[in-house]
Protein backbone atom coordinates (compact mmCIF):
# COMPACT_ATOMS: atom_id res chain seq x y z
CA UNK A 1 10.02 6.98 15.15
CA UNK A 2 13.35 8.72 14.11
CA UNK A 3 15.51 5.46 14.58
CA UNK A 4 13.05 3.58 12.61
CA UNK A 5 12.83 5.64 9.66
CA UNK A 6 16.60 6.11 9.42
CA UNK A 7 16.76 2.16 9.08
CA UNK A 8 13.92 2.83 6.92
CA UNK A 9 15.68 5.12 4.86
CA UNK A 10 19.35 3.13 4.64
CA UNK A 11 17.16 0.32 3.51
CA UNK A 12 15.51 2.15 0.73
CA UNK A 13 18.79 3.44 -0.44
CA UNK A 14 20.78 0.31 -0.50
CA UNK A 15 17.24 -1.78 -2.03
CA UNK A 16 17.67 0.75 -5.16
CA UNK A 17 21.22 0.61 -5.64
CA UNK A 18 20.81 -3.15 -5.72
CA UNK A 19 17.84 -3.07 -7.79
CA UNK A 20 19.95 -0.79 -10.50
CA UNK A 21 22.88 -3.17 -10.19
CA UNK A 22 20.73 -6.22 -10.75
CA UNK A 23 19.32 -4.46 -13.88
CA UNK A 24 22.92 -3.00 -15.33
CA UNK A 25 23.67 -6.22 -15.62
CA UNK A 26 21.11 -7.97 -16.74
CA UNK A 27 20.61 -10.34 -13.42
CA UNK A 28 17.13 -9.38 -12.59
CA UNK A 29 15.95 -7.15 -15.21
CA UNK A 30 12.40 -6.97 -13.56
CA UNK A 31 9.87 -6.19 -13.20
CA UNK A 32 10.11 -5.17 -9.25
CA UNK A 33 7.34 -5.18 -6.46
CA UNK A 34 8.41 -3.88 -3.33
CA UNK A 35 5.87 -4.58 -0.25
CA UNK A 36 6.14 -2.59 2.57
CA UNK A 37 4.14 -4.10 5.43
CA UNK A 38 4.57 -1.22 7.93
CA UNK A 39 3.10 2.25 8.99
CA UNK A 40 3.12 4.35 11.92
CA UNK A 41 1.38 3.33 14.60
CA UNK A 42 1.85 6.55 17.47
CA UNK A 43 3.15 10.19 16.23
CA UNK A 44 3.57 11.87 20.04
CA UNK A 45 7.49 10.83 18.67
CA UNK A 46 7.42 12.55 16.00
CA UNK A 47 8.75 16.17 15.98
CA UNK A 48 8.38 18.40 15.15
CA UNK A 49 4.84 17.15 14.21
CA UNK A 50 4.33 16.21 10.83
CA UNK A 51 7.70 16.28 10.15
CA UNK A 52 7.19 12.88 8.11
CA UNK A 53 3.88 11.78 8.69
CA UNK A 54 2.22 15.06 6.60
CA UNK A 55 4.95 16.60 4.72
CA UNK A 56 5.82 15.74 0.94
CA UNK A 57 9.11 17.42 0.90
CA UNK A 58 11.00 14.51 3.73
CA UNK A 59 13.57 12.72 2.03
CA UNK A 60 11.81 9.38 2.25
CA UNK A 61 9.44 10.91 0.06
CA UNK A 62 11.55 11.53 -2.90
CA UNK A 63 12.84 7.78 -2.32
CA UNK A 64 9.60 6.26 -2.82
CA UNK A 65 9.25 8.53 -5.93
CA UNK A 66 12.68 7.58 -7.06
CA UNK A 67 11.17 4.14 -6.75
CA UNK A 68 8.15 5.05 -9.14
CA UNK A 69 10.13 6.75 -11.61
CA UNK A 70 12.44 3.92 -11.85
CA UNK A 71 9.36 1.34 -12.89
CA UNK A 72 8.81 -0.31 -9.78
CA UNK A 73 5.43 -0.86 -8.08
CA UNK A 74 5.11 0.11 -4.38
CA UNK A 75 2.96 -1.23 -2.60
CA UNK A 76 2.03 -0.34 1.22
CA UNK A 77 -0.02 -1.68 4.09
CA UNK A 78 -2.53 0.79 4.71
CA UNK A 79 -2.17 0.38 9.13
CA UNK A 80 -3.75 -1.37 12.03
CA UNK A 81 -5.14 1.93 13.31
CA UNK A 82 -9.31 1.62 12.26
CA UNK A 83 -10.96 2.88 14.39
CA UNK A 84 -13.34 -0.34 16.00
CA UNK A 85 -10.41 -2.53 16.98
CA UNK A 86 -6.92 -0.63 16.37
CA UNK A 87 -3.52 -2.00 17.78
CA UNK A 88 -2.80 -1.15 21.03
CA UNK A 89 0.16 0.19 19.60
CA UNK A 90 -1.69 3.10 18.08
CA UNK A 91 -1.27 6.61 19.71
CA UNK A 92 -4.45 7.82 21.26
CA UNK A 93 -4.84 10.63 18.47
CA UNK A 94 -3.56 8.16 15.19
CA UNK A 95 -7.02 6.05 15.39
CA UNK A 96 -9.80 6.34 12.95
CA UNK A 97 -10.89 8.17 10.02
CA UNK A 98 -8.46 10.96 9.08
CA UNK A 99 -5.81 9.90 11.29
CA UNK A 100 -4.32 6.23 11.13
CA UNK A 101 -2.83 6.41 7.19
CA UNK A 102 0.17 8.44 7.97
CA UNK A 103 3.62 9.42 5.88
CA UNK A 104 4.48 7.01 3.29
CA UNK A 105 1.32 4.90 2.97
CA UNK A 106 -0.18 8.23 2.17
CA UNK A 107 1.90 9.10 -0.12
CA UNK A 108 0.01 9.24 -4.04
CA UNK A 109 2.76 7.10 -5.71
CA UNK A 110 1.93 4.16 -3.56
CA UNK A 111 -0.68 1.35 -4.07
CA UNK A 112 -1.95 1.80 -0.19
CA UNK A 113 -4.37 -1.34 1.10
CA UNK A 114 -7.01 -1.82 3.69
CA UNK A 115 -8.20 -5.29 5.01
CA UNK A 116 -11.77 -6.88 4.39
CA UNK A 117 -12.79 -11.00 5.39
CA UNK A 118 -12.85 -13.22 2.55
CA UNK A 119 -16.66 -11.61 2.09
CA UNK A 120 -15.48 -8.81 1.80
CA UNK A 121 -17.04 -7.29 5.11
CA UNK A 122 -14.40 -4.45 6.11
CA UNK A 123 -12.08 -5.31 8.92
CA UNK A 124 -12.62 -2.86 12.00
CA UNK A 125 -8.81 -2.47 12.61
CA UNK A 126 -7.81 -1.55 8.75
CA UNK A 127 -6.38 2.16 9.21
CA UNK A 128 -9.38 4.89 7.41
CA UNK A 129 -8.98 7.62 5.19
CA UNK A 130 -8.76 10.65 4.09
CA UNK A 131 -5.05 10.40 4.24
CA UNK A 132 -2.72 13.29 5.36
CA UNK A 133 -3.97 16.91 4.41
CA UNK A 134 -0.44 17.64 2.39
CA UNK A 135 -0.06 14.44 1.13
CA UNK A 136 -2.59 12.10 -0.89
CA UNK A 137 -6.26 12.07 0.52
CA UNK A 138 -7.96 9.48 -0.95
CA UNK A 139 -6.77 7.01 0.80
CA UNK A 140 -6.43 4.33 1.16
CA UNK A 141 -7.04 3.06 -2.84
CA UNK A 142 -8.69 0.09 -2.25
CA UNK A 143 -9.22 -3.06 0.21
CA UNK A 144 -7.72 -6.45 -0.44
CA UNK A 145 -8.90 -9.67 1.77
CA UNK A 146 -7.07 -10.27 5.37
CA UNK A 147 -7.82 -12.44 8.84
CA UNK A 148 -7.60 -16.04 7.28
CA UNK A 149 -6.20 -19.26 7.83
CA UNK A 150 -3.15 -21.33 5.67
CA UNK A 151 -4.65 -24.05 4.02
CA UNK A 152 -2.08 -26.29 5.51
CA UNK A 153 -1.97 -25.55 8.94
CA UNK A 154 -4.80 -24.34 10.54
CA UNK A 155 -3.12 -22.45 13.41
CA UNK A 156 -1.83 -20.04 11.26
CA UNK A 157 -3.64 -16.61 10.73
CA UNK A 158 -2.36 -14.51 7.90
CA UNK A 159 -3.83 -11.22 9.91
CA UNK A 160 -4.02 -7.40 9.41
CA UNK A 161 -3.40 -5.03 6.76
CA UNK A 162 0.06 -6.27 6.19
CA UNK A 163 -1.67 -9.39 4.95
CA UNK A 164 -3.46 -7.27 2.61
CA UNK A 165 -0.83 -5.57 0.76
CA UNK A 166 1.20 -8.81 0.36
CA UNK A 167 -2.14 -10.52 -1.58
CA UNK A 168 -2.13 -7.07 -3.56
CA UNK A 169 1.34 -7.26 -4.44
CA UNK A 170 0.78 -10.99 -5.78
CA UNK A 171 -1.78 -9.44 -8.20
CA UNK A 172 0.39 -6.90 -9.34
CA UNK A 173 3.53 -9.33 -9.68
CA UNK A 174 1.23 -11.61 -11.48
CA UNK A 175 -0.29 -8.48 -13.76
CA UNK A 176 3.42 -7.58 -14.43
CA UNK A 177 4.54 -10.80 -16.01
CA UNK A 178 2.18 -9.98 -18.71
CA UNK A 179 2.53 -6.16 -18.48
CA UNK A 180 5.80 -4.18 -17.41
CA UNK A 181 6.52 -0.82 -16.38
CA UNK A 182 7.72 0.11 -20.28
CA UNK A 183 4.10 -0.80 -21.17
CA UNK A 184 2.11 0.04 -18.25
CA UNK A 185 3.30 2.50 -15.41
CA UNK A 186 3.53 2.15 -11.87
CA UNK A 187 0.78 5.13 -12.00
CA UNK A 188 -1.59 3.69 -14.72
CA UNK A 189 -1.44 0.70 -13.19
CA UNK A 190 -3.17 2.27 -9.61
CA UNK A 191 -5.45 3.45 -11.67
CA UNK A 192 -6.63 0.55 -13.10
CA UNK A 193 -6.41 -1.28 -10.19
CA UNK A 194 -8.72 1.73 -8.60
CA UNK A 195 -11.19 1.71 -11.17
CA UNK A 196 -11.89 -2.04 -11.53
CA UNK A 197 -12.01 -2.73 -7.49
CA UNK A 198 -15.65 -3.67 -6.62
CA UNK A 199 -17.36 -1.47 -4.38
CA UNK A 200 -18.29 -3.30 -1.46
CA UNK A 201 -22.74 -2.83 -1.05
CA UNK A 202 -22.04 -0.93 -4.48
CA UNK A 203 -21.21 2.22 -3.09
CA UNK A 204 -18.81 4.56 -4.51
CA UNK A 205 -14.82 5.29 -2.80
CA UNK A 206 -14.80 5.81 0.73
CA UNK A 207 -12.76 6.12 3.87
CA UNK A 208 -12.79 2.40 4.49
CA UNK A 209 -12.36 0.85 1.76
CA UNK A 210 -11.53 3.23 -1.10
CA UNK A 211 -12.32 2.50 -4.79
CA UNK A 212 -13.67 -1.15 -2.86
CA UNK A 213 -12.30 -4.27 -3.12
CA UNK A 214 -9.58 -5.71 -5.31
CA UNK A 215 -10.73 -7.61 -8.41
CA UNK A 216 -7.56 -9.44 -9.88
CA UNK A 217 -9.98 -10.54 -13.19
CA UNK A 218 -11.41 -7.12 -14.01
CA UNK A 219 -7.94 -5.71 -13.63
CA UNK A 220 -6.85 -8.13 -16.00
CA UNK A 221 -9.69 -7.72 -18.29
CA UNK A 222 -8.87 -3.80 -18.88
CA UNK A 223 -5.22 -4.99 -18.99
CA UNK A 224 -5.60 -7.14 -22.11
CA UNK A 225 -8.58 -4.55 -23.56
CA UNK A 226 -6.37 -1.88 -23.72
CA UNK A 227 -2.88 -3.08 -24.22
CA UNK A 228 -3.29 -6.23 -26.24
């Protein structure tokens, strides 16, 4: 877990140096979406425990809020560890509600997204809330569609919850070329995300799926109602 998150880490670092380069001068001005299709899958690795999966004061933390500050959306997968099917990667204690959204995708600057079919029946291996006790517990925000086929070839499943954050991200890139960060931030943006998802059975947020399912119109809607 330690090697990973130092490459994690060095990437982070050099992604915002670029991203400030690109925008001093004028390359790629924005606005920036940054997908992070990854979690952690087993913390008997970790030490001492909690060291990154529960603690707000690690110094990928205060990346990711770097990130935030600086206008860009971050998006994260919320795991693979539900507890009906998890990855047999997953540690025998990081399965289920409570313990499968870990470190970063708990984190409360972070768009963090579950998996649900196409009809929006929850996927049994999308990773359950609450999140992490020190971190952000309501997670994860909401659920975004996952486990289907490419149009053009058949034999290729777009799968898991890593599927689901890239189709969230496309919403939010496509939101953002109507509304950047100088209008709407990173954080207002969650939170209309949040409160336009469609509760799945119309229930209200829970451990599954979290505010419900992503609606890309309704989003859209309160976009264009409230900044015109």
């Amino acid at each position: 877990q330690d090697f990973f998150l130092n490459r994690a880490d060095a990437a982070y670092r050099a992604m915002l140096d670029g991203i400030r380069r690109f925008k001093d001068r004028e390359i790629f001005p924005g606005p920036w979406v940054v997908v992070n299709a990854w979690a952690i899958f087993d913390r008997r690795s970790e030490w001492p425990a909690g060291d990154y999966t529960n603690n707000p004061a690690h110094a990928f933390h205060a990346l990711i809020e770097e990130a935030a500050s600086a206008g860009i959306d971050v998006v994260f997968a919320a795991g693979n560890c539900g507890q009906y099917c998890p990855s047999e990667r997953c540690g025998p204690r990081d399965r289920g509600p409570g313990n499968s959204i870990l470190g970063a995708n708990s984190y409360s600057s972070v768009l963090t997204v579950g998996a649900v079919r196409a009809d929006t029946m929850w996927l049994g291996y999308s990773s359950q809330g609450p999140g992490q006790s020190m971190l952000e517990t309501a997670k994860p925000d909401l659920c975004a569609p996952s486990q289907f086929r490419e149009d053009q070839d058949a034999y290729t499943i777009n799968t898991g919850t890593s599927t689901s954050a890239a189709l969230a991200a496309g919403v939010v890139a496509a939101l953002r070329s109507n509304w950047d960060s100088s209008q709407v931030s990173p954080q207002e943006l969650r939170d209309i995300l949040n409160r336009t998802a469609r509760p799945a059975g119309g229930t209200g947020s829970d451990n599954r799926l979290g505010s419900g399912v992503l609606d890309a119109a309704r989003a859209y809607d309160e976009l264009k109602s409230k900044f015109p």
